[in-house]
Every structure is written in C-alpha cells, then in structure tokens.
PDB file of N, CA and C in Angstrom:
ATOM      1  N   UNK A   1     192.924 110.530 181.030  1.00  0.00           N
ATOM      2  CA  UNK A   1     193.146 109.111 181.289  1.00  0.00           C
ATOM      3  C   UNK A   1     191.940 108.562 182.055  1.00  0.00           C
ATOM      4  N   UNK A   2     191.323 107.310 181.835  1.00  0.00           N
ATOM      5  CA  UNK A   2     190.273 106.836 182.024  1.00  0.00           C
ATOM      6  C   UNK A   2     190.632 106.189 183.640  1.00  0.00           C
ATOM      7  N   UNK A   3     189.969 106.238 184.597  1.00  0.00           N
ATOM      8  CA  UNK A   3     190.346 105.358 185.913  1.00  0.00           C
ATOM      9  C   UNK A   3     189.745 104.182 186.226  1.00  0.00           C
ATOM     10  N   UNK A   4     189.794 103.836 186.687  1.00  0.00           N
ATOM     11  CA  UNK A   4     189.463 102.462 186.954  1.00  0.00           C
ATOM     12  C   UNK A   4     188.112 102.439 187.234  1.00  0.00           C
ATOM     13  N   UNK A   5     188.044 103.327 187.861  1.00  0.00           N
ATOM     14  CA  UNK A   5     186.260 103.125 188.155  1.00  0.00           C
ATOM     15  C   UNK A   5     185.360 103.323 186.787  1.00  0.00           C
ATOM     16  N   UNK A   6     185.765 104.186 186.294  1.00  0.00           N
ATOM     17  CA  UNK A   6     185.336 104.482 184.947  1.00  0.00           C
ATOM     18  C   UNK A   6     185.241 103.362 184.066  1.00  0.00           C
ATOM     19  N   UNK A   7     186.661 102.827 184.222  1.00  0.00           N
ATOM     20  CA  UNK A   7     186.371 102.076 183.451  1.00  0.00           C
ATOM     21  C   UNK A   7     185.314 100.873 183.645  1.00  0.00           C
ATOM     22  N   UNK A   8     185.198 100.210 184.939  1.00  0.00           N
ATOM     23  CA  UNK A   8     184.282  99.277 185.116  1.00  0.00           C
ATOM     24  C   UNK A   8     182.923  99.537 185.511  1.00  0.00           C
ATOM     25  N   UNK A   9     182.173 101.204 185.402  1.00  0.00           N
ATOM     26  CA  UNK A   9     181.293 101.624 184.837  1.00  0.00           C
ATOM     27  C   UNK A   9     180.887 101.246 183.247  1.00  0.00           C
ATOM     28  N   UNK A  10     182.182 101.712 182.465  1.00  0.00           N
ATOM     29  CA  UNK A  10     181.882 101.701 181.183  1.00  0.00           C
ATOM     30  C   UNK A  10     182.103 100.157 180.876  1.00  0.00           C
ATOM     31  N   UNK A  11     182.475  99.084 181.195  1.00  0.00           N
ATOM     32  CA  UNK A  11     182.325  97.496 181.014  1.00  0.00           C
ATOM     33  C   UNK A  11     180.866  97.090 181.821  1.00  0.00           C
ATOM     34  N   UNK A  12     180.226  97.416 183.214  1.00  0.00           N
ATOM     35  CA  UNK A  12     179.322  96.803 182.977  1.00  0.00           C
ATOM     36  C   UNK A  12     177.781  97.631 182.354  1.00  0.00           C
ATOM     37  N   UNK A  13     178.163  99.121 181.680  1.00  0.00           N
ATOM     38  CA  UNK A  13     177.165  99.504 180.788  1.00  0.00           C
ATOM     39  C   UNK A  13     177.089  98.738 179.731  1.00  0.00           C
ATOM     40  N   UNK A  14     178.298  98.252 179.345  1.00  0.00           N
ATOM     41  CA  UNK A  14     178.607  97.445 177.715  1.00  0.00           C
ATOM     42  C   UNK A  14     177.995  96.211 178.048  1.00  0.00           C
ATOM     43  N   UNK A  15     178.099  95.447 179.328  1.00  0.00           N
ATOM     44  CA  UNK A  15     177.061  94.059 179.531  1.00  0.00           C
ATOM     45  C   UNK A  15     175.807  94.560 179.371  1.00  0.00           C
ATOM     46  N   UNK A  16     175.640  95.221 179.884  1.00  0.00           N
ATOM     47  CA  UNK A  16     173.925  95.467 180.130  1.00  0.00           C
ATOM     48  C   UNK A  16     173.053  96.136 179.198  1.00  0.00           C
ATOM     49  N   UNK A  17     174.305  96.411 178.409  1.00  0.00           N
ATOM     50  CA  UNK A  17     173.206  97.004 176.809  1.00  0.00           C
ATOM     51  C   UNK A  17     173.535  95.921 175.789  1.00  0.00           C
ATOM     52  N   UNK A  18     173.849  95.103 175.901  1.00  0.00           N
ATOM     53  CA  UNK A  18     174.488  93.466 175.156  1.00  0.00           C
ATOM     54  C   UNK A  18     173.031  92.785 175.330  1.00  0.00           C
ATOM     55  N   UNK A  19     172.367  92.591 174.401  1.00  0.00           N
ATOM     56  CA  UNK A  19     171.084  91.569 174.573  1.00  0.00           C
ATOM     57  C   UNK A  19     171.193  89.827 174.417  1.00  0.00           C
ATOM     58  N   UNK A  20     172.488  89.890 173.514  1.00  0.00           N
ATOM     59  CA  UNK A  20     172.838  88.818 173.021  1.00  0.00           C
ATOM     60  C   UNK A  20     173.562  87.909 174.351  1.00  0.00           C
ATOM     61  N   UNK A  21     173.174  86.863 175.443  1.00  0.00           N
ATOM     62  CA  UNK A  21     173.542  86.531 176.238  1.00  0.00           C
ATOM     63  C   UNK A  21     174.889  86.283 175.857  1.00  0.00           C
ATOM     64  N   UNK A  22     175.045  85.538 174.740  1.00  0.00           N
ATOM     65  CA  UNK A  22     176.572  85.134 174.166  1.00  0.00           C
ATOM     66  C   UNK A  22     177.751  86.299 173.919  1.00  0.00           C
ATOM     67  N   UNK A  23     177.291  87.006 173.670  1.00  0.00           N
ATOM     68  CA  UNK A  23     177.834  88.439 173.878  1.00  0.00           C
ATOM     69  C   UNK A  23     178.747  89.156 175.229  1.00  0.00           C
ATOM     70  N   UNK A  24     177.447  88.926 175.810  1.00  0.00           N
ATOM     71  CA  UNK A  24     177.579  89.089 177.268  1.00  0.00           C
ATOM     72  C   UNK A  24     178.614  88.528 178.199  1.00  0.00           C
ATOM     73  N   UNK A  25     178.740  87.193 177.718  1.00  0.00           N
ATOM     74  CA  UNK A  25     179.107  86.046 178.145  1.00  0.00           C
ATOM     75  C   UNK A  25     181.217  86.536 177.738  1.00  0.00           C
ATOM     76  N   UNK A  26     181.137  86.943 176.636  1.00  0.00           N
ATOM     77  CA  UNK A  26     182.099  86.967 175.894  1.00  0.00           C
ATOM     78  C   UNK A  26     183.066  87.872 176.572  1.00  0.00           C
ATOM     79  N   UNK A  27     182.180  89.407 176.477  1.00  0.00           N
ATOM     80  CA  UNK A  27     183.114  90.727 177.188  1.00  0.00           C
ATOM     81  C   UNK A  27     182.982  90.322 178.749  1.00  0.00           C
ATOM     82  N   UNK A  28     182.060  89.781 179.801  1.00  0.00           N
ATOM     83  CA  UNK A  28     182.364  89.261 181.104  1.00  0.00           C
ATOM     84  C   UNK A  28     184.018  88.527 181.153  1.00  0.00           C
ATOM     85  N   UNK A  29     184.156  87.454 179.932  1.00  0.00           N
ATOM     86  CA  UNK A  29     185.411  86.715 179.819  1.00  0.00           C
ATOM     87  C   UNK A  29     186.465  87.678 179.776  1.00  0.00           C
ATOM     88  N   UNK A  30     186.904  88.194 179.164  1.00  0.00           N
ATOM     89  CA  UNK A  30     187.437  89.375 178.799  1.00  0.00           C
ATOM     90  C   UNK A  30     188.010  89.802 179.936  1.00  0.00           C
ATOM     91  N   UNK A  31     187.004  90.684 180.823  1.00  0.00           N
ATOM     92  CA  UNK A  31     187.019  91.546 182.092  1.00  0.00           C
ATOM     93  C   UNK A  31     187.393  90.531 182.684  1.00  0.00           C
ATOM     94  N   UNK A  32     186.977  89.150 183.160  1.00  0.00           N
ATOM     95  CA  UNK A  32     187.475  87.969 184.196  1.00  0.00           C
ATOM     96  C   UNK A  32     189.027  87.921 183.643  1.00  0.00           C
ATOM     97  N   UNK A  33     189.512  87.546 182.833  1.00  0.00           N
ATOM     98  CA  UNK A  33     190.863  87.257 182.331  1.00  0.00           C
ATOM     99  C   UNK A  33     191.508  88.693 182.794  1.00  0.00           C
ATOM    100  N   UNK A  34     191.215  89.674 182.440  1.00  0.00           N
ATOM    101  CA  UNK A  34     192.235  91.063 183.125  1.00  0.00           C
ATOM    102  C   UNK A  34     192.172  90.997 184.964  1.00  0.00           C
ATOM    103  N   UNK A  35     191.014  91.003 184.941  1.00  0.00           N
ATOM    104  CA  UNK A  35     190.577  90.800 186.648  1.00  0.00           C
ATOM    105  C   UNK A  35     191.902  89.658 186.930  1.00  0.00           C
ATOM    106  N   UNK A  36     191.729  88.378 187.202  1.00  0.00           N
ATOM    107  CA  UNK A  36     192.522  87.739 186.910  1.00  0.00           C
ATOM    108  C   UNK A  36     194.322  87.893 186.825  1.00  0.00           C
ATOM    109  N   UNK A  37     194.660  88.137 185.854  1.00  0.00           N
ATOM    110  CA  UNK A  37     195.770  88.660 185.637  1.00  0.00           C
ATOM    111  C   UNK A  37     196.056  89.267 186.802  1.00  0.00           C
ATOM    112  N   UNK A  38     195.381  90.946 186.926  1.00  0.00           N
ATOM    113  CA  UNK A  38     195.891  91.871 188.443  1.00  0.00           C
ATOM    114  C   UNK A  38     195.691  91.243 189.573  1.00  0.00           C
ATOM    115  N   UNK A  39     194.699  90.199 189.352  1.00  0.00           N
ATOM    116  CA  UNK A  39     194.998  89.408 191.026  1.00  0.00           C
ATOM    117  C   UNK A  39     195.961  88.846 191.230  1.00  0.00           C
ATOM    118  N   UNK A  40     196.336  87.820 189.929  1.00  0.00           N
ATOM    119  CA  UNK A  40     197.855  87.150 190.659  1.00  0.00           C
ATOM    120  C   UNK A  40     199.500  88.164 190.819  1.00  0.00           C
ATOM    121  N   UNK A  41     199.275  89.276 189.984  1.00  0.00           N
ATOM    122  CA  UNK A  41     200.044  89.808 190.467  1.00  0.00           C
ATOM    123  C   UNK A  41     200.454  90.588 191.307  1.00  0.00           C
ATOM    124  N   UNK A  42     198.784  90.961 192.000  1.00  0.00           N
ATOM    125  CA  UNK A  42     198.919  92.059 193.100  1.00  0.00           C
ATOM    126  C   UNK A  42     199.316  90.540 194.254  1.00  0.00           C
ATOM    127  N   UNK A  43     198.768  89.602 194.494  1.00  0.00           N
ATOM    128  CA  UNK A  43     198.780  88.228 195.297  1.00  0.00           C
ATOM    129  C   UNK A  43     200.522  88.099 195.082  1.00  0.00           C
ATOM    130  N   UNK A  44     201.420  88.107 193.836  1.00  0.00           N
ATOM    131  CA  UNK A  44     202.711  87.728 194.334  1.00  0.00           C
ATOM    132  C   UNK A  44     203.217  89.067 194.816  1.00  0.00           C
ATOM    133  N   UNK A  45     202.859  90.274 194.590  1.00  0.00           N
ATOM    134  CA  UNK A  45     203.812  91.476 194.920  1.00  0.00           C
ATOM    135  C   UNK A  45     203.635  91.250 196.642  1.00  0.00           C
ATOM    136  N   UNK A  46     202.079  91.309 197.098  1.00  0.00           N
ATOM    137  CA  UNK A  46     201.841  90.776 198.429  1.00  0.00           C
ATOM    138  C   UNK A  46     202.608  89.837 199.192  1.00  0.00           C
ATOM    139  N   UNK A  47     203.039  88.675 198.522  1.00  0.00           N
ATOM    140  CA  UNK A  47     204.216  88.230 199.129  1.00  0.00           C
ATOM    141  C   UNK A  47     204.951  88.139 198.954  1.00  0.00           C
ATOM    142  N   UNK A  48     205.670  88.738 198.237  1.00  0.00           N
ATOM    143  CA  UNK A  48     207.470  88.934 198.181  1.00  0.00           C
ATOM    144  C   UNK A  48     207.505  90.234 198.661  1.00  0.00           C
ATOM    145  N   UNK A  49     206.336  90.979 199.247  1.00  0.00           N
ATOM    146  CA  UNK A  49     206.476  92.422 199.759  1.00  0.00           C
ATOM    147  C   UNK A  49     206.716  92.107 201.232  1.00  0.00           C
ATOM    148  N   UNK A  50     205.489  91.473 201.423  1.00  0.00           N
ATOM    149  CA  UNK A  50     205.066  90.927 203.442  1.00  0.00           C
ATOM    150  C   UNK A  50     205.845  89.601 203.950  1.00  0.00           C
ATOM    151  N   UNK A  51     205.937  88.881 202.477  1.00  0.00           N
ATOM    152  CA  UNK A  51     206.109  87.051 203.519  1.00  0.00           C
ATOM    153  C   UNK A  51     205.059  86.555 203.985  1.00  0.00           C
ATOM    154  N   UNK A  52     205.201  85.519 204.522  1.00  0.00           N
ATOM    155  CA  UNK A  52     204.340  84.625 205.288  1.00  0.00           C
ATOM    156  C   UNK A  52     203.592  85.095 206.480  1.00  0.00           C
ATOM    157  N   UNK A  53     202.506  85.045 206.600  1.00  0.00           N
ATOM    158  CA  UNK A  53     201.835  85.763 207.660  1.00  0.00           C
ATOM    159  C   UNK A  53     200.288  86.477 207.380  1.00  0.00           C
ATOM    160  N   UNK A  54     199.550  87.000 208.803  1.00  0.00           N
ATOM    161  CA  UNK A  54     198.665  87.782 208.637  1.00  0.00           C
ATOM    162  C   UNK A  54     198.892  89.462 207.987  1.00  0.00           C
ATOM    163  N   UNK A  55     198.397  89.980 207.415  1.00  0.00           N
ATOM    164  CA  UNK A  55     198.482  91.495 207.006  1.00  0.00           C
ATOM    165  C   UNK A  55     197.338  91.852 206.717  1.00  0.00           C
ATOM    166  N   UNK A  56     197.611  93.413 207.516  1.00  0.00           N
ATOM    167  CA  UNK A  56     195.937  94.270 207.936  1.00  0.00           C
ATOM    168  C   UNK A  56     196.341  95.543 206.543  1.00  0.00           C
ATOM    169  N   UNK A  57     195.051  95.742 205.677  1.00  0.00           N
ATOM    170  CA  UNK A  57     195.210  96.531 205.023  1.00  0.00           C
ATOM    171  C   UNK A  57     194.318  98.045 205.608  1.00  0.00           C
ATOM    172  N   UNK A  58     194.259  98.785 204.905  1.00  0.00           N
ATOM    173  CA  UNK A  58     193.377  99.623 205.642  1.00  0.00           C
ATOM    174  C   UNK A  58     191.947  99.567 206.153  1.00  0.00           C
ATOM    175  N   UNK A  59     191.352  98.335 205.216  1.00  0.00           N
ATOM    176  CA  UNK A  59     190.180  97.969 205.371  1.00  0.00           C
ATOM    177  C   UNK A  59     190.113  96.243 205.817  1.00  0.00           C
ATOM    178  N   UNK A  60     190.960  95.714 205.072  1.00  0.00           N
ATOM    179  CA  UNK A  60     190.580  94.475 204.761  1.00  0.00           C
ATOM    180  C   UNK A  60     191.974  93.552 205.254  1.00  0.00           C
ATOM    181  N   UNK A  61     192.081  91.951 205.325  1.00  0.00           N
ATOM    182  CA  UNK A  61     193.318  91.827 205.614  1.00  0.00           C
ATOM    183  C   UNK A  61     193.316  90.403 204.834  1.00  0.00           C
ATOM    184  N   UNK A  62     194.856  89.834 204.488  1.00  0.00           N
ATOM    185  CA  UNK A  62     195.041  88.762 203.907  1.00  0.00           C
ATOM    186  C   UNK A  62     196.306  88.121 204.618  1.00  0.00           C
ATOM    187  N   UNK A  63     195.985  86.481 204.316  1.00  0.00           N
ATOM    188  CA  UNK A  63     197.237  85.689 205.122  1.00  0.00           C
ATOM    189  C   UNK A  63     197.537  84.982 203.859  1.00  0.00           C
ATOM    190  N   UNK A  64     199.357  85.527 203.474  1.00  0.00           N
ATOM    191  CA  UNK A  64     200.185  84.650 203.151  1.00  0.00           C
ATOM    192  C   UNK A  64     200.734  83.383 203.216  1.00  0.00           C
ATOM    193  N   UNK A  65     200.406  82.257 202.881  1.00  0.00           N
ATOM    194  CA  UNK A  65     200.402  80.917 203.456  1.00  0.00           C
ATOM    195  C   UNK A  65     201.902  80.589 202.359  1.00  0.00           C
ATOM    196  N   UNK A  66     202.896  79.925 202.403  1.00  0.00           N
ATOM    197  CA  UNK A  66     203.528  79.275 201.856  1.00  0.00           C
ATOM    198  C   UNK A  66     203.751  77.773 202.337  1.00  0.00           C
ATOM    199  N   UNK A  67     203.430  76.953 200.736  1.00  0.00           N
ATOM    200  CA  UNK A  67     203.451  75.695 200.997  1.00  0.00           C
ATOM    201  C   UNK A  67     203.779  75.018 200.079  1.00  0.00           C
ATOM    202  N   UNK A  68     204.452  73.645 199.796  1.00  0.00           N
ATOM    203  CA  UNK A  68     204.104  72.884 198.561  1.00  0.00           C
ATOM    204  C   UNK A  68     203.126  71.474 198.933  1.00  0.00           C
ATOM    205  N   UNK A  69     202.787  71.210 197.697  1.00  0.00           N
ATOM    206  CA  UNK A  69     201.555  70.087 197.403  1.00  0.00           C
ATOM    207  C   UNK A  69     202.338  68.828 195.995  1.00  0.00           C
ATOM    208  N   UNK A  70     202.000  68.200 197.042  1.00  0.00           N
ATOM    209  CA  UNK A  70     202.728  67.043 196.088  1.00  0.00           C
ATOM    210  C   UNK A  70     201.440  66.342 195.148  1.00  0.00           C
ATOM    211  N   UNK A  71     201.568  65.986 194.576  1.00  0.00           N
ATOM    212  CA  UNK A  71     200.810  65.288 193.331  1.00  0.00           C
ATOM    213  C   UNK A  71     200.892  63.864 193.100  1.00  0.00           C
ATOM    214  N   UNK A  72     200.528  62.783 193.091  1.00  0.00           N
ATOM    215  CA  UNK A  72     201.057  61.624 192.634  1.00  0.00           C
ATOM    216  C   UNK A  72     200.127  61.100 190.980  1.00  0.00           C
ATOM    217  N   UNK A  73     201.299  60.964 190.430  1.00  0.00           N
ATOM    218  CA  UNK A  73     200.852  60.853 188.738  1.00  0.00           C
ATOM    219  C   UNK A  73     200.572  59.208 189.037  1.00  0.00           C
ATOM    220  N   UNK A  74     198.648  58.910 189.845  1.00  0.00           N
ATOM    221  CA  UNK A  74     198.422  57.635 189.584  1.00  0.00           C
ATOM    222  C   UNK A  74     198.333  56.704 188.404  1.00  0.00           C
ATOM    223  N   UNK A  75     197.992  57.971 187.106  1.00  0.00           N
ATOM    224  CA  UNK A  75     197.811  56.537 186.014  1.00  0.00           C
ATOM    225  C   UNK A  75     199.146  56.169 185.654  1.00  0.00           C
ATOM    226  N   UNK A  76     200.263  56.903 185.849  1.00  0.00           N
ATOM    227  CA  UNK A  76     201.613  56.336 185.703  1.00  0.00           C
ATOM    228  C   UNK A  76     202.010  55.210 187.061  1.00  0.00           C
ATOM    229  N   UNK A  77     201.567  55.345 187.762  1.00  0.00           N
ATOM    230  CA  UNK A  77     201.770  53.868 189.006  1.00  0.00           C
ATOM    231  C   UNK A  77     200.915  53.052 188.736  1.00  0.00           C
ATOM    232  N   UNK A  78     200.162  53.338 187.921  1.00  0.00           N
ATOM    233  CA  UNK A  78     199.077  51.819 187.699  1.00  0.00           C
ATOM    234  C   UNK A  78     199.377  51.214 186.429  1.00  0.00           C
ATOM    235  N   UNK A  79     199.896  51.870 185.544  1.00  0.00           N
ATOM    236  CA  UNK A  79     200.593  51.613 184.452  1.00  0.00           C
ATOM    237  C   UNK A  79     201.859  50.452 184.800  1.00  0.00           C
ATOM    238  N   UNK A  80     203.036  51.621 185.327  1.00  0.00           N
ATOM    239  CA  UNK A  80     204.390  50.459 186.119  1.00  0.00           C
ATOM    240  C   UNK A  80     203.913  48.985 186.702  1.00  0.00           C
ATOM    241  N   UNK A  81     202.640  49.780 187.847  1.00  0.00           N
ATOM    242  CA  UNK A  81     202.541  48.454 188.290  1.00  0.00           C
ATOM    243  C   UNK A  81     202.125  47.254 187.492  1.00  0.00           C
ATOM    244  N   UNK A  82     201.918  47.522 186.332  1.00  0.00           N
ATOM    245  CA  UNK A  82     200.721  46.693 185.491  1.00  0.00           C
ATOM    246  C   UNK A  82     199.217  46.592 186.263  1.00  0.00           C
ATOM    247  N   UNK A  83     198.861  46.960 186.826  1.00  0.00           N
ATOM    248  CA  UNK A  83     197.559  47.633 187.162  1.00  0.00           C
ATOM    249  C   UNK A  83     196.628  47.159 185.972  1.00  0.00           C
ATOM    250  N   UNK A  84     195.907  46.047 186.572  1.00  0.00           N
ATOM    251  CA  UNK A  84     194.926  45.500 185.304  1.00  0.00           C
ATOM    252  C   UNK A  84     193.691  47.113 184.603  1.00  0.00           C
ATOM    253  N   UNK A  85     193.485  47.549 183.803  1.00  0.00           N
ATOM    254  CA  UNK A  85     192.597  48.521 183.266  1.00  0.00           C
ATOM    255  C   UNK A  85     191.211  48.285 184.289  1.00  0.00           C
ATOM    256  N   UNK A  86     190.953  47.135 184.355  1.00  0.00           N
ATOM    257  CA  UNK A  86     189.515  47.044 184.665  1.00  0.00           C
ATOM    258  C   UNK A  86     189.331  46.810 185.974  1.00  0.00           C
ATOM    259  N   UNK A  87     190.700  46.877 187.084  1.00  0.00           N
ATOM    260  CA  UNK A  87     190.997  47.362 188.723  1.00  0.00           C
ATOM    261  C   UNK A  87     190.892  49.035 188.667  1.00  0.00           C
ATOM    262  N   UNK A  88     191.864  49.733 187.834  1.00  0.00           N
ATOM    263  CA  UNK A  88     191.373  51.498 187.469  1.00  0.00           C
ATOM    264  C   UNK A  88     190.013  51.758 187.514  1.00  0.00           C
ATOM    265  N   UNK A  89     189.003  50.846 186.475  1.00  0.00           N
ATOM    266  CA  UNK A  89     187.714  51.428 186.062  1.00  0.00           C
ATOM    267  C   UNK A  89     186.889  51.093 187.403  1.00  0.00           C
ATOM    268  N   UNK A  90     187.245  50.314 187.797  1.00  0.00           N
ATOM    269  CA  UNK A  90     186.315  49.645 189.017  1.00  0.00           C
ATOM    270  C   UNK A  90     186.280  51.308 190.352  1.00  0.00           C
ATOM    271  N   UNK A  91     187.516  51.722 190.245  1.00  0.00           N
ATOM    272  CA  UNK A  91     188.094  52.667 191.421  1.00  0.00           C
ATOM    273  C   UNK A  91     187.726  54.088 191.110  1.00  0.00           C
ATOM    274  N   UNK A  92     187.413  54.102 189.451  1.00  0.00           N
ATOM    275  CA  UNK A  92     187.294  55.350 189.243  1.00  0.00           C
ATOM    276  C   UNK A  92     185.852  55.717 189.167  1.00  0.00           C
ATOM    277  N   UNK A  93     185.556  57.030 189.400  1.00  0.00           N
ATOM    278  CA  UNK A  93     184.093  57.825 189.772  1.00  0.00           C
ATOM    279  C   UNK A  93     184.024  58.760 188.287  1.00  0.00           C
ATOM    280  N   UNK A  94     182.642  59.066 187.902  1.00  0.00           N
ATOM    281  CA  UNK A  94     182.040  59.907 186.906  1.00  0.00           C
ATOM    282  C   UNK A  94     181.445  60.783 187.297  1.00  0.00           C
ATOM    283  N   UNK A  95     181.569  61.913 186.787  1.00  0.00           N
ATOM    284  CA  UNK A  95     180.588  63.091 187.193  1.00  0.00           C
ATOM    285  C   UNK A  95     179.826  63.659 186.450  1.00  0.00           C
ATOM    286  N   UNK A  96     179.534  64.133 185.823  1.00  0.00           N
ATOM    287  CA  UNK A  96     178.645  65.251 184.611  1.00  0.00           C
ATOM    288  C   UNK A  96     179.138  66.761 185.030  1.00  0.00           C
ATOM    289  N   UNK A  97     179.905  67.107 183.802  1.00  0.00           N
ATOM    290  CA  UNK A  97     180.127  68.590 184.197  1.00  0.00           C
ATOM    291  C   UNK A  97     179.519  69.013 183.016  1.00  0.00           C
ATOM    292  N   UNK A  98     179.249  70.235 182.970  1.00  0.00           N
ATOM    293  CA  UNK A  98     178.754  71.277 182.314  1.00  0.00           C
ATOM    294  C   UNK A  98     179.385  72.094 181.975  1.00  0.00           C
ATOM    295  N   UNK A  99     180.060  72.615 180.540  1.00  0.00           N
ATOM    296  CA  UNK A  99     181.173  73.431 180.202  1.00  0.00           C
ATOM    297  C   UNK A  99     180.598  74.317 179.058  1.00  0.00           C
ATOM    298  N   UNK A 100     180.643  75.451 178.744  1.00  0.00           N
ATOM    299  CA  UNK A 100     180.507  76.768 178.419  1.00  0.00           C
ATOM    300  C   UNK A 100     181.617  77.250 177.892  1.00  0.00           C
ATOM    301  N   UNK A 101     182.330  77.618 177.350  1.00  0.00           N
ATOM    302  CA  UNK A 101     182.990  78.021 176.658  1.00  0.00           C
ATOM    303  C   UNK A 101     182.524  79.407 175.655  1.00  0.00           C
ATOM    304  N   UNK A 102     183.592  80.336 175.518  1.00  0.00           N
ATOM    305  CA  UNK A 102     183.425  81.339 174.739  1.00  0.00           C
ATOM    306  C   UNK A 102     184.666  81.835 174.334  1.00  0.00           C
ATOM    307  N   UNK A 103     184.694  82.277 173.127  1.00  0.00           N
ATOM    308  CA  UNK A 103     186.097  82.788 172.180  1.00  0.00           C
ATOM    309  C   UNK A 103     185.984  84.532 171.902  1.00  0.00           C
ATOM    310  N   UNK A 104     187.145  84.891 172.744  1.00  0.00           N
ATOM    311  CA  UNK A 104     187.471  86.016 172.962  1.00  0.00           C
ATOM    312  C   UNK A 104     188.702  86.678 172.351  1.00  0.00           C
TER     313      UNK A 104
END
C-alpha cells in the first residue's frame, strides 16, 4: 500500500516531468481538489471532536470559532425597492479579474 508520503513524492515527480505548463496546471488541480476535500473533513471531525476553542496538537495548534454570517441579497432590495438601475450602477465598483481555468 502506497503512503502518503509516497504518494506526494510520486505527484510532484509527475509535475515536474510535465513540460506542458497546461498539464501541470491540470494534475496540481487534481491534487488541490483531494487536498481540499481532506481538509474540510479533517476541519469538521476537529470540531465535532473538540468544540469551540483553542487546541494544541503535538506540533501545531488550531482555534475552532463557531459563528453565523448573515448575507443581505442587495439586488433583491433594490429591485422591491424599485431602486432606479442607474442609482445601482452609480454604487457599484469594477475590478479586472483574471481566471484560469482547467478541465480535470
């Protein structure tokens, strides 16, 4: 059976013999999405194990925060309100993002 270390030996030999950046790009996604995955579930076992609070691991330590975050769905209140379109555009900001994408 392959271990973990092994295995992420043998994933970043497979980046680094990948010439094709897009390639590269692809199996990184891959490994991020599993990575990923075991974080949120080691993160909920962590707190439904500990609760709320500081916790010292053998090395390292993490704080459990529980909270909620409310949201307010503005284009639906500017809508109700009748909210003229061109009071929205006036309020709203633009950015330039840069998006990358790859199919895995």
């Amino acid at each position: 059976m392959i271990t973990e270390v092994q295995a992420q030996i043998q994933a970043q030999a497979t980046v680094e013999s990948l010439v094709n950046p897009i390639d590269a790009l692809a199996v990184l996604t891959r490994q991020q999405k599993a990575l990923e995955e075991q974080i949120k579930a080691l993160k909920a076992d962590i707190a439904n194990t500990f609760g709320e609070g500081k916790h010292q691991g053998e090395k390292y330590s993490c704080t459990v925060s529980l909270s909620q975050r409310a949201v307010v769905a503005w284009k639906a209140v500017a809508e109700e309100a009748n909210v003229p379109a061109e009071l929205v555009a006036k309020h709203t900001s633009t950015t330039s993002i840069i998006t990358v994408s790859s199919k895995v």
